[in-house]
N, C-alpha and C. Protein backbone atom coordinates (compact mmCIF):
# COMPACT_ATOMS: atom_id res chain seq x y z
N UNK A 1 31.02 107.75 109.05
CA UNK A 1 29.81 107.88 109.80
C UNK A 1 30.15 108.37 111.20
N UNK A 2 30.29 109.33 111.29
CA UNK A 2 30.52 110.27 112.48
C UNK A 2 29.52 109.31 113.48
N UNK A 3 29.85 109.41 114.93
CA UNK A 3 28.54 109.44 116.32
C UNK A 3 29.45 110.33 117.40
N UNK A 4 27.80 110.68 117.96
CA UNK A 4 28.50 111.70 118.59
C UNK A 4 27.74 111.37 120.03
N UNK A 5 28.41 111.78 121.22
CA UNK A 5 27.77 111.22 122.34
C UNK A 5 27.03 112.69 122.38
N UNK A 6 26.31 112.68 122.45
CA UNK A 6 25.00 113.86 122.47
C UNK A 6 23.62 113.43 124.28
N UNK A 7 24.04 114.68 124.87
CA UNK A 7 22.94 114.38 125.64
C UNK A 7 20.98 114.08 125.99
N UNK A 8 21.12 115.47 124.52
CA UNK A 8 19.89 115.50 124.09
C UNK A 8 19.83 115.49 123.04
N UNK A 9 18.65 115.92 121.95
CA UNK A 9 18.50 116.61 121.06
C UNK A 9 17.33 117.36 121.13
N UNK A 10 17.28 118.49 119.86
CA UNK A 10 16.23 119.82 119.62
C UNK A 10 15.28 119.49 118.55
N UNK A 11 14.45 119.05 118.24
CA UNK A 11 13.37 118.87 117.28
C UNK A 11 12.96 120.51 117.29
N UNK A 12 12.87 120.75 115.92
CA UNK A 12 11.85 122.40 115.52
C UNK A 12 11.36 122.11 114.75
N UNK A 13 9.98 122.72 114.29
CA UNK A 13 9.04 122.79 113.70
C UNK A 13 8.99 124.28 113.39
N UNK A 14 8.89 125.10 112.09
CA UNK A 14 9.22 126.62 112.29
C UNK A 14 7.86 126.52 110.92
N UNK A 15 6.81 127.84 111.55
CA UNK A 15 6.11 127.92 110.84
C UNK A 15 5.65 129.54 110.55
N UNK A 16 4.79 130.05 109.66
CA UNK A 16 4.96 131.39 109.21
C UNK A 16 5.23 132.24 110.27
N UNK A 17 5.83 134.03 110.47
CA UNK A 17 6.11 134.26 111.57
C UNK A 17 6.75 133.88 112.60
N UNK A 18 6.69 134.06 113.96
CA UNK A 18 7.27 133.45 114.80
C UNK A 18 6.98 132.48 115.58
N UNK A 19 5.69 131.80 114.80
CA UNK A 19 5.30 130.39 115.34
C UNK A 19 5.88 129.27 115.18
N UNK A 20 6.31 128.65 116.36
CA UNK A 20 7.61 127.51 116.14
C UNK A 20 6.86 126.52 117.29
N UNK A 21 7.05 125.04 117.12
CA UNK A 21 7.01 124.10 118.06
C UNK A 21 8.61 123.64 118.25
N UNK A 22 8.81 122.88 119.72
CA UNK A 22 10.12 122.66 119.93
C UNK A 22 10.18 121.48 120.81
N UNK A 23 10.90 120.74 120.96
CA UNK A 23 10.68 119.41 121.66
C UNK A 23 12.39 118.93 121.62
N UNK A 24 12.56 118.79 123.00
CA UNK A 24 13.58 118.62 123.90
C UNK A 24 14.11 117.48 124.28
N UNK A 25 14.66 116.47 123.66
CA UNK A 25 14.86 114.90 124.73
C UNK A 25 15.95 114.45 124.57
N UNK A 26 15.94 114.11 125.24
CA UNK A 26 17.58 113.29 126.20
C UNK A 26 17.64 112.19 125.41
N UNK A 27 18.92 111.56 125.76
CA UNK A 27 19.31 110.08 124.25
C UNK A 27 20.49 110.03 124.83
N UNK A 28 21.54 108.72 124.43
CA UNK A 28 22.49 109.03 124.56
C UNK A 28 23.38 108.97 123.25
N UNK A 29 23.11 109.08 122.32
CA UNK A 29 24.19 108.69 121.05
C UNK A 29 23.14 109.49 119.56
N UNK A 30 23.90 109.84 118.90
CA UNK A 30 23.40 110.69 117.49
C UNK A 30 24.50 110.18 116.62
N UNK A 31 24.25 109.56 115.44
CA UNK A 31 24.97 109.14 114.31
C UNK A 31 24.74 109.43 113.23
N UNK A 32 25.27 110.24 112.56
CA UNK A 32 25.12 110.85 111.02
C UNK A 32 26.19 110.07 110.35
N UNK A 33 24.41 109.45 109.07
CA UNK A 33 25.45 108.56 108.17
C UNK A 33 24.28 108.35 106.97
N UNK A 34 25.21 108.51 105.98
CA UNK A 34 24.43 108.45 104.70
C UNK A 34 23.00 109.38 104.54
N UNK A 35 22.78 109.99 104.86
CA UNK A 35 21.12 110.47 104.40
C UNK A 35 20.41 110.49 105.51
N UNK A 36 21.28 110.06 106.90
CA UNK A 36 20.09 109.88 108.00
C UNK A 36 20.58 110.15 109.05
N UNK A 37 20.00 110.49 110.33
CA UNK A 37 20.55 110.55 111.27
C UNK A 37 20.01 109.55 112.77
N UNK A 38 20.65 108.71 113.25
CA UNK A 38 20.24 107.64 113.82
C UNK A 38 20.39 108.26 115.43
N UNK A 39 19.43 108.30 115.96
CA UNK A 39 19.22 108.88 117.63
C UNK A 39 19.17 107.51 118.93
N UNK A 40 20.32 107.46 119.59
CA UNK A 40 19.63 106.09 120.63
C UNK A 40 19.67 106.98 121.32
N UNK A 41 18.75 105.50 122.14
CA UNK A 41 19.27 106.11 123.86
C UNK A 41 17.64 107.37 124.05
N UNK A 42 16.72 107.21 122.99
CA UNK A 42 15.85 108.03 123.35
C UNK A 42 14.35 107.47 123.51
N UNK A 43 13.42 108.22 124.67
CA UNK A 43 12.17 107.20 124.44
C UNK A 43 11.51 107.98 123.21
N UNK A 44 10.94 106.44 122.48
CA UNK A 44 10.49 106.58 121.45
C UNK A 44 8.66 107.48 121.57
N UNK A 45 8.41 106.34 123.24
CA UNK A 45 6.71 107.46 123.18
C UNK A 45 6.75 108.76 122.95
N UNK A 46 7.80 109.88 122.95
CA UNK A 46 7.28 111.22 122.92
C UNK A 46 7.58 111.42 121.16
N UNK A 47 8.45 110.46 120.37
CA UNK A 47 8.39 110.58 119.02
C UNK A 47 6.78 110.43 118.05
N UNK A 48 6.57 109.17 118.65
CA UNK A 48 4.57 108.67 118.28
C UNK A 48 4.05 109.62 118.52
N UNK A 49 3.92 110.69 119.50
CA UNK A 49 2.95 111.87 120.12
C UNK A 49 3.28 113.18 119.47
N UNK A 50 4.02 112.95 118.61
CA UNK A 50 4.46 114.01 117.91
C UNK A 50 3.11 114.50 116.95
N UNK A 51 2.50 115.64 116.84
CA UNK A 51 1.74 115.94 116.06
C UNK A 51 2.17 116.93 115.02
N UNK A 52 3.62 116.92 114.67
CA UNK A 52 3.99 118.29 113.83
C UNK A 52 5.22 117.16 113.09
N UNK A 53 5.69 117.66 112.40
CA UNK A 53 6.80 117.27 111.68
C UNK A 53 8.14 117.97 112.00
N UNK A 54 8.78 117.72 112.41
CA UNK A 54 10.30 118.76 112.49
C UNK A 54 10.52 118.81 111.37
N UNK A 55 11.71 120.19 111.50
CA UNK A 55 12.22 120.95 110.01
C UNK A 55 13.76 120.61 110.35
N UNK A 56 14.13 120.64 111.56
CA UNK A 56 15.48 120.82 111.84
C UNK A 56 15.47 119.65 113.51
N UNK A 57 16.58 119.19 113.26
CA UNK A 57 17.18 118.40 114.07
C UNK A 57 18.51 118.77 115.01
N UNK A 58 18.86 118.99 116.10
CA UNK A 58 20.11 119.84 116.44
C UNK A 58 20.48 118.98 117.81
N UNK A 59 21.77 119.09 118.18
CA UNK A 59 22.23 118.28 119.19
C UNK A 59 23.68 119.32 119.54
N UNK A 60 24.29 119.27 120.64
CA UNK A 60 25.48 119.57 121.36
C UNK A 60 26.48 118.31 121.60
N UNK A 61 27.81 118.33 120.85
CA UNK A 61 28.73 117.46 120.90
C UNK A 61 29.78 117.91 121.61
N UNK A 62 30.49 117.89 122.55
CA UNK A 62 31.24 118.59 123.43
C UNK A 62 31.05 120.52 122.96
N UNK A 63 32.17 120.78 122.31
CA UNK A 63 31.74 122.29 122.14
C UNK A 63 31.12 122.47 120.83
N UNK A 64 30.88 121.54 119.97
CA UNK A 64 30.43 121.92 118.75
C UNK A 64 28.60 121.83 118.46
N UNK A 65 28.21 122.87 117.82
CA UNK A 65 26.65 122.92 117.82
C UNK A 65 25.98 122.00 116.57
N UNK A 66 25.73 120.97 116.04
CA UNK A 66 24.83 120.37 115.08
C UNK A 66 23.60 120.36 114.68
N UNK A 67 23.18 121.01 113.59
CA UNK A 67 21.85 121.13 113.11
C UNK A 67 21.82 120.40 111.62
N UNK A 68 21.13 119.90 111.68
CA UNK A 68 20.35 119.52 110.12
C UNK A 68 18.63 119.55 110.32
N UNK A 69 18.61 119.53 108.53
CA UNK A 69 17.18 119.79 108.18
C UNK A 69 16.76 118.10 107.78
N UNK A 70 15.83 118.17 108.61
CA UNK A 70 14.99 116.44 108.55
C UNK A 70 13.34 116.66 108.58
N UNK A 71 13.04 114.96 108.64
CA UNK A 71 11.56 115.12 108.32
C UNK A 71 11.54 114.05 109.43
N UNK A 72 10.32 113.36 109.19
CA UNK A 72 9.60 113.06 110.40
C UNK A 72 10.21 111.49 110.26
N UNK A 73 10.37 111.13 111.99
CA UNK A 73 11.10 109.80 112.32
C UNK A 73 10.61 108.56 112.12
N UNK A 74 10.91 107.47 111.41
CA UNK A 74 11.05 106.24 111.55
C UNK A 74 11.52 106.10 113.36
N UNK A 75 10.70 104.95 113.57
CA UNK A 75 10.88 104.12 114.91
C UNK A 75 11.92 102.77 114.70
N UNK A 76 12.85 102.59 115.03
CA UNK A 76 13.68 101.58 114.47
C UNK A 76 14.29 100.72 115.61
N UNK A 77 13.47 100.81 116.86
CA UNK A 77 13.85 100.00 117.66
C UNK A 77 13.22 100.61 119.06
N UNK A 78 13.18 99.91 120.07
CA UNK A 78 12.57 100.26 121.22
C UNK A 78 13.39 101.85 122.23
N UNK A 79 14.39 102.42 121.87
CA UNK A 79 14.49 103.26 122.08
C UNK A 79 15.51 103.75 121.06
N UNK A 80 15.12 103.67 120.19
CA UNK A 80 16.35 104.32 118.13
C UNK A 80 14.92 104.97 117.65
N UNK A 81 15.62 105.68 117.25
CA UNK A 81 15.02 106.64 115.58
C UNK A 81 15.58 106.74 114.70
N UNK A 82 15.29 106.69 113.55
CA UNK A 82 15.93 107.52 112.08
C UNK A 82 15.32 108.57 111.50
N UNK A 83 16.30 109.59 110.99
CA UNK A 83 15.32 110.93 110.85
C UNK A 83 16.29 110.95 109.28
N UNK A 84 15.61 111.05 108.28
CA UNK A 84 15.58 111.43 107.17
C UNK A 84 16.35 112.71 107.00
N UNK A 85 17.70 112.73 106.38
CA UNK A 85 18.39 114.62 106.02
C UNK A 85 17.60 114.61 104.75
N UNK A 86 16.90 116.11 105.22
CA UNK A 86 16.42 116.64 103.71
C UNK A 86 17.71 117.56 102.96
């Protein structure tokens, strides 16, 4: 179960054409493990206000770029998420 100290992460939403939503937030820790990917360190209010579903999940680990394809977050603690790998 990899973690990675990650400053932010990239939520996308990609829809027909070049219509995309994108959402930007700071955290301090990303853990890929088993089927999921576990985000601290982030506020959860801008996850609730979410009106779209992300397609893709992406973060910066020193030089390496991380993307996976996920669905929409479980709240799992006052500032955790879990995001489902599709």
């Amino acid at each position: 179960m990899p973690a990675y100290q990650a400053a932010s992460i990239l939520l996308e939403a990609h829809y027909f054409g070049d219509d995309a939503e994108l959402l930007q937030l700071p955290c301090d820790s990303v853990t890929v493990q088993g089927g999921a990917i576990l985000v601290e360190g982030v506020e959860v209010r801008h996850l609730r206000g979410l009106r779209w579903t992300p397609d893709y999940l992406s973060f910066q680990a020193g030089s390496d770029h991380h993307r996976y394809p996920v669905g929409r977050p479980a709240l799992v603690g006052p500032q955790a998420a879990r995001f489902a790998m599709l």
